[in-house]
N, C-alpha and C. Protein backbone atom coordinates (compact mmCIF):
# COMPACT_ATOMS: atom_id res chain seq x y z
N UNK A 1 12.62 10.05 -12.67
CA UNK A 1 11.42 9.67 -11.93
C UNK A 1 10.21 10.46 -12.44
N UNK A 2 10.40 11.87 -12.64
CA UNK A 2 9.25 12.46 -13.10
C UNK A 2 8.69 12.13 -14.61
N UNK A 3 9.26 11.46 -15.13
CA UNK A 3 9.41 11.23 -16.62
C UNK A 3 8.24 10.09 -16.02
N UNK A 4 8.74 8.77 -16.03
CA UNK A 4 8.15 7.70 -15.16
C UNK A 4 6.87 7.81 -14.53
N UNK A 5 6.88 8.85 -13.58
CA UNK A 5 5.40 9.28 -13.23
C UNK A 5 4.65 9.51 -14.13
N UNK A 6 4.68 10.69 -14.90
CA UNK A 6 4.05 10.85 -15.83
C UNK A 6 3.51 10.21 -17.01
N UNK A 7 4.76 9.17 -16.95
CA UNK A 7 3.80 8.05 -17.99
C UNK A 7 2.66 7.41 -17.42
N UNK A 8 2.87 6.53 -16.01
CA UNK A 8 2.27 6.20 -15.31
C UNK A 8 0.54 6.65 -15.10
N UNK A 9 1.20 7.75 -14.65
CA UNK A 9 -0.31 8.40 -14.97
C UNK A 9 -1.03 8.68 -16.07
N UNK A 10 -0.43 8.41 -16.82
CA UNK A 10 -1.30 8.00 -18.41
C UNK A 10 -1.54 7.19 -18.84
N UNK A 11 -1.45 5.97 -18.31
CA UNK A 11 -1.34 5.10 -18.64
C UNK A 11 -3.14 3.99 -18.77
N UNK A 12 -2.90 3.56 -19.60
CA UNK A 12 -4.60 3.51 -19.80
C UNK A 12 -5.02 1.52 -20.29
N UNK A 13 -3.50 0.94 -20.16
CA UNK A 13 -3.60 -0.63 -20.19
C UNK A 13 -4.79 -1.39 -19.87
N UNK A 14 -5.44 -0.87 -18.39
CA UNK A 14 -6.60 -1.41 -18.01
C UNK A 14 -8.31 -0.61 -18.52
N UNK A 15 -7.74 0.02 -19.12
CA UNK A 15 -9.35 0.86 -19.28
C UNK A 15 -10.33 -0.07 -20.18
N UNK A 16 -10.44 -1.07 -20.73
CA UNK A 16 -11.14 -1.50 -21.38
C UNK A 16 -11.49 -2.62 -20.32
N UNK A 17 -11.13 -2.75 -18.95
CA UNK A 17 -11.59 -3.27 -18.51
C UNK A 17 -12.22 -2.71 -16.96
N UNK A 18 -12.16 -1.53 -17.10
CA UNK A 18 -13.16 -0.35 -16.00
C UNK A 18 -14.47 0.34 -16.60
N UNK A 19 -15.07 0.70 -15.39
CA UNK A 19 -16.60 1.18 -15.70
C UNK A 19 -16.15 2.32 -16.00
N UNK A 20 -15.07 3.16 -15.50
CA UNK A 20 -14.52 4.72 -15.92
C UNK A 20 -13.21 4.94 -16.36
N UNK A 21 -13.32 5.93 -16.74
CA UNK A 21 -11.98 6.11 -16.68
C UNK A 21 -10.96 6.18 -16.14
N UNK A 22 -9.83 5.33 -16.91
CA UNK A 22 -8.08 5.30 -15.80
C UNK A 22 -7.76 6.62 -15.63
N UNK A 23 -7.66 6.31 -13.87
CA UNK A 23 -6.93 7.47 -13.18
C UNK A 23 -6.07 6.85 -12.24
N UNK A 24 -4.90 6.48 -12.54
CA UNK A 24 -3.53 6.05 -12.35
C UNK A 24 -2.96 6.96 -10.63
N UNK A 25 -3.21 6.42 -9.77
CA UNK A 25 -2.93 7.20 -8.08
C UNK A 25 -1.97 6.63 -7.47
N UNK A 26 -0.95 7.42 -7.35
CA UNK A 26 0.45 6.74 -6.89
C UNK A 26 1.44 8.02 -6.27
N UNK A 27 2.02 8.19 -5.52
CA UNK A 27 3.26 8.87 -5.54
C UNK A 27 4.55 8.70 -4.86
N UNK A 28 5.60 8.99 -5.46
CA UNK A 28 6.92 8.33 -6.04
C UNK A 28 8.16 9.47 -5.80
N UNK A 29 8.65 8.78 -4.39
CA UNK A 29 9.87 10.62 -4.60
C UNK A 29 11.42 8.88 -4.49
N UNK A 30 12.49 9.45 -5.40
CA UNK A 30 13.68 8.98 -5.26
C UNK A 30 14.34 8.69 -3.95
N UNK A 31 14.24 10.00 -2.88
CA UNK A 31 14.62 10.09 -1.64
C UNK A 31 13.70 9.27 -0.32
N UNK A 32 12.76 8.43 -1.12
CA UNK A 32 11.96 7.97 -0.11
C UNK A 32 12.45 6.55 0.89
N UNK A 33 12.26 6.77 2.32
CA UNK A 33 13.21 5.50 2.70
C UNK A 33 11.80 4.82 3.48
N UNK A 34 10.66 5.10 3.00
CA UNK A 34 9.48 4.06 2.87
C UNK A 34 8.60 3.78 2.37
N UNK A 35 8.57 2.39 1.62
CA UNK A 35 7.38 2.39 0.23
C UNK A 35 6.02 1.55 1.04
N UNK A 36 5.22 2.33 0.63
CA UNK A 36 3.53 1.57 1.12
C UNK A 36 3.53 0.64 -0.27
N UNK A 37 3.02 -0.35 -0.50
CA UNK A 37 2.23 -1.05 -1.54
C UNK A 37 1.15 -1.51 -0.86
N UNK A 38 -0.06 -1.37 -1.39
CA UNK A 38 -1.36 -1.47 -1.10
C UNK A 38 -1.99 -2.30 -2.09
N UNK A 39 -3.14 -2.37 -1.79
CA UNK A 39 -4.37 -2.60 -2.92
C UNK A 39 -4.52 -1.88 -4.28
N UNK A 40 -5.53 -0.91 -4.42
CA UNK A 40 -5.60 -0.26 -4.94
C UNK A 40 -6.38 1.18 -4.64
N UNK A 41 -6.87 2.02 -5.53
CA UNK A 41 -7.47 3.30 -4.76
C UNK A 41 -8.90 2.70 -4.60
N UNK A 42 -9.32 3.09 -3.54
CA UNK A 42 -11.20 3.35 -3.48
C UNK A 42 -11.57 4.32 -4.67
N UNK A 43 -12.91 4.53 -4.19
CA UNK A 43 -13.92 5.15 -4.91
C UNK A 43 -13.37 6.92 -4.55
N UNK A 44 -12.87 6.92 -3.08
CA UNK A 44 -12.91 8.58 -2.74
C UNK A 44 -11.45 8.75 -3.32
N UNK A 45 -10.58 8.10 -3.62
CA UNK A 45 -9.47 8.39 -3.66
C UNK A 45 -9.19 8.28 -5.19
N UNK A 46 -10.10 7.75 -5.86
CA UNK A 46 -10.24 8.10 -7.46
C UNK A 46 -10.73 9.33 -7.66
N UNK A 47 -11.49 9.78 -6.92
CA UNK A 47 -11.98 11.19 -7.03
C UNK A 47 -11.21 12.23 -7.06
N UNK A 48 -10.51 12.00 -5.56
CA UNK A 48 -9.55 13.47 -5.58
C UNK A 48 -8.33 13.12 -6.09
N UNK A 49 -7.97 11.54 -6.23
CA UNK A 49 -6.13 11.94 -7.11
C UNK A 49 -5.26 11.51 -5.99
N UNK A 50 -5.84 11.36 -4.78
CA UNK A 50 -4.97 11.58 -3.68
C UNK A 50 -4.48 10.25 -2.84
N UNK A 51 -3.79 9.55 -3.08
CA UNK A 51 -3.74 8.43 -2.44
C UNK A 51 -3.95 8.46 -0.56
N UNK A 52 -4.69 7.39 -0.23
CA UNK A 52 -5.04 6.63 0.91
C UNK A 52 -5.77 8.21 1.65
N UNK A 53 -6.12 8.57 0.83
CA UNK A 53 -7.05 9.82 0.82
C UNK A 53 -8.78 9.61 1.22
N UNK A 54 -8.71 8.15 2.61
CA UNK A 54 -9.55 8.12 2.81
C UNK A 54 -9.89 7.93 4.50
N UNK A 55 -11.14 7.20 4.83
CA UNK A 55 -10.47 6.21 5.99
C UNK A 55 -9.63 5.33 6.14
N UNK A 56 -9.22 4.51 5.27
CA UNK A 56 -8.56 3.19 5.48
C UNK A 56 -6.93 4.28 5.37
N UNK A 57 -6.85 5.59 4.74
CA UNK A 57 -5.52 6.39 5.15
C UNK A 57 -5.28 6.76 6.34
N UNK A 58 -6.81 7.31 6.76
CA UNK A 58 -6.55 7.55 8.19
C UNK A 58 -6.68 6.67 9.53
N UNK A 59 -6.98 5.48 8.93
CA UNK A 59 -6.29 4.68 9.82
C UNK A 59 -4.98 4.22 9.95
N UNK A 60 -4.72 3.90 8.34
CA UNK A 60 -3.04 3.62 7.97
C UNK A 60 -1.90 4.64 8.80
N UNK A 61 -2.28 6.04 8.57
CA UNK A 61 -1.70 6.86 9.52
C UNK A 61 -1.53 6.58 10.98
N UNK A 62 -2.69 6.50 11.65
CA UNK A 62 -3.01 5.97 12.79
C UNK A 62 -1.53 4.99 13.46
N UNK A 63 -1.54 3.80 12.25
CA UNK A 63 -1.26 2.92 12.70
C UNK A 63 0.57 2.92 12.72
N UNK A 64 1.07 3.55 11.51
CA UNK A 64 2.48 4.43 11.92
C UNK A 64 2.65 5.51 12.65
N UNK A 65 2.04 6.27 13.08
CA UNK A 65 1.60 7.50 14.45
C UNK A 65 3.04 8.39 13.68
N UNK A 66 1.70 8.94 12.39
CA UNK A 66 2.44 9.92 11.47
C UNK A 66 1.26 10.72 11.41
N UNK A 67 1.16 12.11 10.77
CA UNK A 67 0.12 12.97 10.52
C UNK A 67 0.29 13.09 9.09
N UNK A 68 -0.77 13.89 8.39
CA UNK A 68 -1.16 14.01 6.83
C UNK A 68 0.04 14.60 6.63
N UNK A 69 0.27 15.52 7.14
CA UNK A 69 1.43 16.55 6.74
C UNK A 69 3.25 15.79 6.95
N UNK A 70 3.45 14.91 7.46
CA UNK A 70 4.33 14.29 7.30
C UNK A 70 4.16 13.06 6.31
N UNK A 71 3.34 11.99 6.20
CA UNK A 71 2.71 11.48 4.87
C UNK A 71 2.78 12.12 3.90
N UNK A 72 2.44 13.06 3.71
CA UNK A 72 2.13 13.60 2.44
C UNK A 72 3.27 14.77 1.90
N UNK A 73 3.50 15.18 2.72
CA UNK A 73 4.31 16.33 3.23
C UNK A 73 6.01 16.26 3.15
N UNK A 74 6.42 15.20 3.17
CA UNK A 74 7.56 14.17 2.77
C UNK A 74 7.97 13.94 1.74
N UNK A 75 9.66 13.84 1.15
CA UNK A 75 9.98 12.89 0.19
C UNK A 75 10.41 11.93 0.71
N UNK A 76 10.03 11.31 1.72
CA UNK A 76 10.45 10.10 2.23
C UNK A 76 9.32 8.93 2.35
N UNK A 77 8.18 8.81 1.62
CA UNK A 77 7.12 7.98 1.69
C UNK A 77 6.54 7.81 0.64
N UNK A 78 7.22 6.74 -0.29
CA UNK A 78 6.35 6.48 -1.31
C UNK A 78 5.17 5.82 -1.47
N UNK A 79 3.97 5.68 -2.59
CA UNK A 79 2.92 5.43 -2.20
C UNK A 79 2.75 4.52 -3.60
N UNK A 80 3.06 3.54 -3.65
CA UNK A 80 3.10 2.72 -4.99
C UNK A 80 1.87 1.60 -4.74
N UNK A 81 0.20 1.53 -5.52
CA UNK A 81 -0.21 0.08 -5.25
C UNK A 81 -0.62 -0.93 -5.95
N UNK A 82 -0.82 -1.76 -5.42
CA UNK A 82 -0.82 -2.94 -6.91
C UNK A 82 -2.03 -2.76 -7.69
N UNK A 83 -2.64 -2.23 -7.41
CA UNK A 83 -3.60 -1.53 -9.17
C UNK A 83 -3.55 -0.18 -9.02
N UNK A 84 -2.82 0.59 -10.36
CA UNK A 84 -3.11 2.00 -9.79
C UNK A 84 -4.35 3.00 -10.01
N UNK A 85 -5.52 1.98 -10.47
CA UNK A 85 -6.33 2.70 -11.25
C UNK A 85 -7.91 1.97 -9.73
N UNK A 86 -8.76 2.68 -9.74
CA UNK A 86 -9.84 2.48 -8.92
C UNK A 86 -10.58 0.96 -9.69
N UNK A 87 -10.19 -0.41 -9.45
CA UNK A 87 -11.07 -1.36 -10.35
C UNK A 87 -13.03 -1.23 -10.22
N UNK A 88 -13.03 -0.86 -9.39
CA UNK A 88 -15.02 -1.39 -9.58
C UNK A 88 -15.20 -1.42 -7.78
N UNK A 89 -16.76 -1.63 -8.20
CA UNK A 89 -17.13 -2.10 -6.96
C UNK A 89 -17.54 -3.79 -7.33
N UNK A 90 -17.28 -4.71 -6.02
CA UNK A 90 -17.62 -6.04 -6.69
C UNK A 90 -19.12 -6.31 -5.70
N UNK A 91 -19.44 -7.39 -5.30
CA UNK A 91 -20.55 -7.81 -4.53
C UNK A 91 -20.15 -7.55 -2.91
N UNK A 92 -18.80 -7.50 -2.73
CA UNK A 92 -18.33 -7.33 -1.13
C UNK A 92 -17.62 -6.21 -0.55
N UNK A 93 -17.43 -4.94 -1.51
CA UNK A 93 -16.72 -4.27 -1.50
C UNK A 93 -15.64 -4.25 -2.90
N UNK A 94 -14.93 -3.19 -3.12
CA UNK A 94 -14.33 -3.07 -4.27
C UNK A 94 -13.78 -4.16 -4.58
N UNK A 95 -13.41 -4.35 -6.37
CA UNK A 95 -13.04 -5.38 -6.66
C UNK A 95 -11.65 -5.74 -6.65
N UNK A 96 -11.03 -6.65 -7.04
CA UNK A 96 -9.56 -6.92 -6.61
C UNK A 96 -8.72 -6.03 -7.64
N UNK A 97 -7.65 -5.28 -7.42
CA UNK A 97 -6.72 -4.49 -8.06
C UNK A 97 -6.35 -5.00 -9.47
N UNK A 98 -6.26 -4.79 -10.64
CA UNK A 98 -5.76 -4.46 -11.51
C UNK A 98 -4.54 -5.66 -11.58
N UNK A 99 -4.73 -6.50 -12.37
CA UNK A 99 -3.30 -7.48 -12.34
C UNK A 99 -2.09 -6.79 -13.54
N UNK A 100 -2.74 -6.19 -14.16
CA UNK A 100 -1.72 -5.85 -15.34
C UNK A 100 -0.62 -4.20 -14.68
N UNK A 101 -1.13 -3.77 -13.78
CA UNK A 101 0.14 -2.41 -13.16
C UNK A 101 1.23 -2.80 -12.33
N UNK A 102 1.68 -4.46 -11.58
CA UNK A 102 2.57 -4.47 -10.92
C UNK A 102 3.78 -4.68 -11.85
N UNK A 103 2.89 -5.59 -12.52
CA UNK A 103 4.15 -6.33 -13.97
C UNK A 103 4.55 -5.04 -14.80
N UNK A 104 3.57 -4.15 -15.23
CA UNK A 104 4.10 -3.35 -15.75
C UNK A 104 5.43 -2.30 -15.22
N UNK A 105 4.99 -1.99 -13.78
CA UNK A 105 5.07 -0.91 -13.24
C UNK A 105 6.34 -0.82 -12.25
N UNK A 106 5.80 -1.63 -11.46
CA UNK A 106 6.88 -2.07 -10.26
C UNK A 106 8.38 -1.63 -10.15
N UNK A 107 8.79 -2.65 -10.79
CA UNK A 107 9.85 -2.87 -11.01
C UNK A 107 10.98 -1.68 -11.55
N UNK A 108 10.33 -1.05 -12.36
CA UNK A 108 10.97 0.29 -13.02
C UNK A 108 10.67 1.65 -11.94
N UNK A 109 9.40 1.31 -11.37
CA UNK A 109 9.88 2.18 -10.31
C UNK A 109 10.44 1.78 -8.81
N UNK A 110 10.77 0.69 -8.73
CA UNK A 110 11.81 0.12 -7.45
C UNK A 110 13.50 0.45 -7.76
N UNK A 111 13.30 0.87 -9.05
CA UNK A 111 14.91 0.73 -9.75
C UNK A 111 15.25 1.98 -9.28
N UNK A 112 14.27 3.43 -8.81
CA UNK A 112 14.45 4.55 -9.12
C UNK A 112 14.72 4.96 -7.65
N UNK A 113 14.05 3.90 -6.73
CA UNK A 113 13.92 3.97 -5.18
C UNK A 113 15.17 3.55 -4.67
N UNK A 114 16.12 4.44 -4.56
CA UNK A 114 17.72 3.30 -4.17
C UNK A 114 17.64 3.82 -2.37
N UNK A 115 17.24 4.65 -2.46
CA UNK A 115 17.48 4.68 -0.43
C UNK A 115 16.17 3.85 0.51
N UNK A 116 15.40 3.13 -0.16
CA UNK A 116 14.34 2.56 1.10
C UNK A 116 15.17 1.73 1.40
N UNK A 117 14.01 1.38 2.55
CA UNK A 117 14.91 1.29 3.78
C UNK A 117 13.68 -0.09 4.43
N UNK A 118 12.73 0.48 3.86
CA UNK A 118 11.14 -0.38 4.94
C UNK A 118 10.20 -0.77 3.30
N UNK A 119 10.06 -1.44 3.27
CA UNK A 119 8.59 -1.69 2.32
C UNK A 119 7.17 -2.47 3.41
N UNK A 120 6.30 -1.40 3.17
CA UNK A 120 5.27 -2.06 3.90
C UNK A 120 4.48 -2.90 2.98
N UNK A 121 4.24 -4.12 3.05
CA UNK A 121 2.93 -4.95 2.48
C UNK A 121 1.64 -5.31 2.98
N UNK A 122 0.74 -3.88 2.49
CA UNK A 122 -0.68 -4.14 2.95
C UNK A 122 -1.48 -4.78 2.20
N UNK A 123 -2.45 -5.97 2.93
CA UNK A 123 -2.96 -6.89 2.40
C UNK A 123 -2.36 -8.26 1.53
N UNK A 124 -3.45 -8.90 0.87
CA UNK A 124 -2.63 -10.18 1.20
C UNK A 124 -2.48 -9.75 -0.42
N UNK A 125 -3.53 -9.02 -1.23
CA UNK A 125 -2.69 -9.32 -2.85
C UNK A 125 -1.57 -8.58 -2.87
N UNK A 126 -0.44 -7.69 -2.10
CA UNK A 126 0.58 -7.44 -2.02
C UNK A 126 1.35 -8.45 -0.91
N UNK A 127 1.11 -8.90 -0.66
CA UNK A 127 1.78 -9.83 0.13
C UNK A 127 2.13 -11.19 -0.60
N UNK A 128 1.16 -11.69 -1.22
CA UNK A 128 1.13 -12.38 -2.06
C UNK A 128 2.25 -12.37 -3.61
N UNK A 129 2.16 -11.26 -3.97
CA UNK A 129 3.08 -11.10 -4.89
C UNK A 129 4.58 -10.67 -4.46
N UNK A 130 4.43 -9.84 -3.50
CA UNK A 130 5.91 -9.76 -3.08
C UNK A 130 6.75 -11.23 -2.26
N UNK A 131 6.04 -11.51 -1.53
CA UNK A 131 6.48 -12.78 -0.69
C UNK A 131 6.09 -14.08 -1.19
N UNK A 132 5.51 -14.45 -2.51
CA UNK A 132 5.21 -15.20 -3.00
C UNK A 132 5.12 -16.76 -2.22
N UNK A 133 5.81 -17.71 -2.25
CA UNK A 133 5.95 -18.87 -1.17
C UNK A 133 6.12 -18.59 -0.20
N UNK A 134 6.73 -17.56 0.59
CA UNK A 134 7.29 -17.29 1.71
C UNK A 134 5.78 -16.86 2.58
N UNK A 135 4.85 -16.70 1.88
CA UNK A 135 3.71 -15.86 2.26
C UNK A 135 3.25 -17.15 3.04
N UNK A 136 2.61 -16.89 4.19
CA UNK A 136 1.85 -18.27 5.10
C UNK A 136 0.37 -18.53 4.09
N UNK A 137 -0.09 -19.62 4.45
CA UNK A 137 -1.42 -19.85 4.12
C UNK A 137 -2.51 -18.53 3.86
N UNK A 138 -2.85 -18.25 4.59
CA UNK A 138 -3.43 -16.98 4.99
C UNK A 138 -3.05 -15.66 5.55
N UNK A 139 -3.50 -14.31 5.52
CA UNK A 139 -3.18 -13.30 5.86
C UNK A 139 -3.20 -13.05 6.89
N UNK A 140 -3.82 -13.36 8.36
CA UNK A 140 -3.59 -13.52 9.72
C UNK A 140 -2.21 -14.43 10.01
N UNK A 141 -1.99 -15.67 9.35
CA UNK A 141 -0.69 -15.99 9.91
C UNK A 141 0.70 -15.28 9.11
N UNK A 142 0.40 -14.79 8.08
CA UNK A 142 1.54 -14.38 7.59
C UNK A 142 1.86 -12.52 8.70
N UNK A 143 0.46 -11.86 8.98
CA UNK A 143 0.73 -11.12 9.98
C UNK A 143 1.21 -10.97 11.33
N UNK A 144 0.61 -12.27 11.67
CA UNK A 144 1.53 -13.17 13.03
C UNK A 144 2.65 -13.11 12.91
N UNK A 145 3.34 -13.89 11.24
CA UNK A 145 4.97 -14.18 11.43
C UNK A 145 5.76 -13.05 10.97
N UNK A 146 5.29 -11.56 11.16
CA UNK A 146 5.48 -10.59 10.87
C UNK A 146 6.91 -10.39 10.48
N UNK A 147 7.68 -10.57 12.05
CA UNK A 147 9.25 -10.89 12.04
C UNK A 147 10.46 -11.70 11.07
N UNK A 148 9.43 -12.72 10.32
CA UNK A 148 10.15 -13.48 9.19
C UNK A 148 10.47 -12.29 8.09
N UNK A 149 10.00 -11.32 7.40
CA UNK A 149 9.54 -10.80 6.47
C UNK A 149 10.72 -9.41 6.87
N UNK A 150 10.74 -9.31 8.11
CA UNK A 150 11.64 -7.91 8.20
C UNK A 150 13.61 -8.24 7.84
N UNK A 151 14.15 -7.67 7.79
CA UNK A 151 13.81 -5.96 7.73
C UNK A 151 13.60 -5.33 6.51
N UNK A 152 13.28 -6.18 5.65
CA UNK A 152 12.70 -5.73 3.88
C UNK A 152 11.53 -5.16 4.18
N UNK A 153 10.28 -6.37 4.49
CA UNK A 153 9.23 -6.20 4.54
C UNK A 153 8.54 -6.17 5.73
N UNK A 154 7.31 -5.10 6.13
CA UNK A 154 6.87 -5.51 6.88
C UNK A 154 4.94 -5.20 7.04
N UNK A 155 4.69 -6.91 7.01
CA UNK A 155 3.30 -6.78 6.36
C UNK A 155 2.12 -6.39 7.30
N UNK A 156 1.05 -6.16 6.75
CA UNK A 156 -0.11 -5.74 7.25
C UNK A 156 -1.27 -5.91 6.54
N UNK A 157 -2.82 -6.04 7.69
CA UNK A 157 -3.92 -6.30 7.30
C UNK A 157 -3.82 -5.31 6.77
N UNK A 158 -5.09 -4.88 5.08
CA UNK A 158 -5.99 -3.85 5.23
C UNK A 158 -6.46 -2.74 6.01
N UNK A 159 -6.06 -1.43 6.30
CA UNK A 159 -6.21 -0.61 7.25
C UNK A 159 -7.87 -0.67 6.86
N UNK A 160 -8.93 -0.87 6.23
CA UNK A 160 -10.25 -0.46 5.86
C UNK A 160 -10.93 -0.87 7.16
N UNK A 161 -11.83 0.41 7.15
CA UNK A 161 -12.73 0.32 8.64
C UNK A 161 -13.81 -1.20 8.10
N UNK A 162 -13.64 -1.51 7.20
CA UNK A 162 -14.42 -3.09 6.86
C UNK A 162 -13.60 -4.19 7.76
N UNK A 163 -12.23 -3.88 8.57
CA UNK A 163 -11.68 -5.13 8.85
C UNK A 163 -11.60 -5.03 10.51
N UNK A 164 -12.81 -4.33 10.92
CA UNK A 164 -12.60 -3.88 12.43
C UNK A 164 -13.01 -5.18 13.08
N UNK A 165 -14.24 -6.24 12.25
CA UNK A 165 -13.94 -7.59 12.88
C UNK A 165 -12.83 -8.09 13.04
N UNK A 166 -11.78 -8.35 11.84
CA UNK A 166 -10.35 -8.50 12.20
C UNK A 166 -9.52 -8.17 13.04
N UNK A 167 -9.37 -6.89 13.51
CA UNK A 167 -8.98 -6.15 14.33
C UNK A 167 -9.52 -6.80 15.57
N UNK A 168 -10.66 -7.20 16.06
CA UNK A 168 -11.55 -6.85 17.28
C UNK A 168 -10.83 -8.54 17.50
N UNK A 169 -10.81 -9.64 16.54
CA UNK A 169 -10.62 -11.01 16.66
C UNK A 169 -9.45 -11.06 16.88
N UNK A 170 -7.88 -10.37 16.51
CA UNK A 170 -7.22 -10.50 16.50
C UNK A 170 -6.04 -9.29 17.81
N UNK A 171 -6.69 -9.74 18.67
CA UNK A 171 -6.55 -8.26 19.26
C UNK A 171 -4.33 -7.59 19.75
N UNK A 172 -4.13 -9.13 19.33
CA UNK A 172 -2.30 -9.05 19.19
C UNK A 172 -2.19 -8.06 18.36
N UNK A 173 -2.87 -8.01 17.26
CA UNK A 173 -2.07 -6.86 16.24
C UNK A 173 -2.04 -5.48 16.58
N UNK A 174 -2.84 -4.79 17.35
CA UNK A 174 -2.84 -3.86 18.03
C UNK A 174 -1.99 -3.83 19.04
N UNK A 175 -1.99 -4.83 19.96
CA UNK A 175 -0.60 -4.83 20.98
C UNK A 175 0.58 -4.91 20.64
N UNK A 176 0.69 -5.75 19.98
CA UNK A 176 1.93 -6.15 19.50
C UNK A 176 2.43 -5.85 18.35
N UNK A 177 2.14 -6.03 17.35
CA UNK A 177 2.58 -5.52 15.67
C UNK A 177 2.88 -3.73 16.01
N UNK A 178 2.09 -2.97 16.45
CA UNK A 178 1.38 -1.38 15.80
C UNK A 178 2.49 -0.68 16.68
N UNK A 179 2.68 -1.24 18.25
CA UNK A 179 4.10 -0.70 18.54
C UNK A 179 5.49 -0.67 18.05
N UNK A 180 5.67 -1.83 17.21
CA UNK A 180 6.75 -1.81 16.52
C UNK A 180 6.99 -1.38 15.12
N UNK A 181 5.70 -1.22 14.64
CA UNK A 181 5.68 -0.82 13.26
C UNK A 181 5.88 1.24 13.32
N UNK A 182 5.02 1.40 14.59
CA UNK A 182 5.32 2.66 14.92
C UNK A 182 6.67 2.85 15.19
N UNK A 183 7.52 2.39 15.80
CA UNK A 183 8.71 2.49 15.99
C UNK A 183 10.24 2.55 14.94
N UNK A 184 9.21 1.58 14.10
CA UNK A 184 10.20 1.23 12.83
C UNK A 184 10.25 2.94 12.00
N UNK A 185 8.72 2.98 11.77
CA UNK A 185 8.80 4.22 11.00
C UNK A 185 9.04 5.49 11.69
N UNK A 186 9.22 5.91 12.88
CA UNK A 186 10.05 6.76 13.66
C UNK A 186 11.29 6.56 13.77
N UNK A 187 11.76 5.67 13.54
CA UNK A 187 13.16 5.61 13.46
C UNK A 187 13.65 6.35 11.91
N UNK A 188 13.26 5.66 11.28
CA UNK A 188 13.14 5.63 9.82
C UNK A 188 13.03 7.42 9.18
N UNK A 189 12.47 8.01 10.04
CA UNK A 189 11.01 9.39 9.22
C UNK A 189 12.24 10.45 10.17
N UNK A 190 13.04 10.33 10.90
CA UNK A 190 13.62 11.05 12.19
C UNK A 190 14.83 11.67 11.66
């Protein structure tokens, strides 16, 4: 695995198509019995290296009712996302992740992950690629049919304080989803 990482993080496939330089943000323990796949890093989390090393972490936290120090603090929480490099900013917020790190990447490090247990899928371009047909029309109903997807997967909006309309419109996911997702990963982290 450390071999693996380290390539990873060198890895420089997309740089001819970033404003900066690839900085590859991920982390990866063997013993982990829960993988996040996300988006990709923001702007703050290209900075420090640190995955979900932002708000949209500290809401993500929030929303499994875990602290930094167990997140981070853990070999039980891997942090793998579908671009590992910060893509841009676009006209609406950052641009869409990196298509060339899942194909590359994924897979060789899912091989290395033999004890998970939970894969979370945040947002819909991880949802999309992992659940491919199975995925509903849109990312509100595929979060609705939450229950289809378990006990492999279990998906989620965007934690980004950009989706608090979502949140505010959808007000089930807070009732309903965030108790059980909390539960899953207390079972799981215990």
């Amino acid at each position: 695995m450390k071999k693996l990482l380290k390539e990873i993080r060198q890895c420089t496939i997309c740089s001819s198509a970033l404003a900066h330089e690839p900085r590859p943000v991920l982390a990866a323990d063997p013993k982990s019995k829960i993988i996040i796949i996300g988006q990709a890093p923001g702007s703050v989390v290209h900075s420090t290296g640190v995955p979900w090393d932002d708000k949209s972490g500290n809401n993500l936290r929030k929303w499994m009712d875990i602290s930094k120090e167990t997140f981070y603090g853990t070999s039980l929480i891997s942090i793998i996302p579908m671009g590992f490099c910060y893509p841009g900013k676009g006209k609406s917020g950052d641009l869409a992740p990196r298509k060339e790190c899942a194909p590359q990447w994924h897979n060789q490090l899912l091989n290395k992950l033999t004890d998970v247990q939970l894969i979370l899928l945040i947002g819909k371009y991880a949802q999309d690629y992992y659940l491919g047909k199975k995925a509903q029309r849109n990312l509100t109903l595929t979060v609705q049919n939450y229950e289809d997807y378990l006990p492999e997967f279990f998906v989620l909006p965007h934690p980004s304080p950009r989706n608090n309309i979502w949140m505010k419109r959808n007000d089930w996911f807070a009732a309903e989803i965030l108790p059980r997702l909390k539960g899953e990963v207390k079972c799981l982290l215990s």
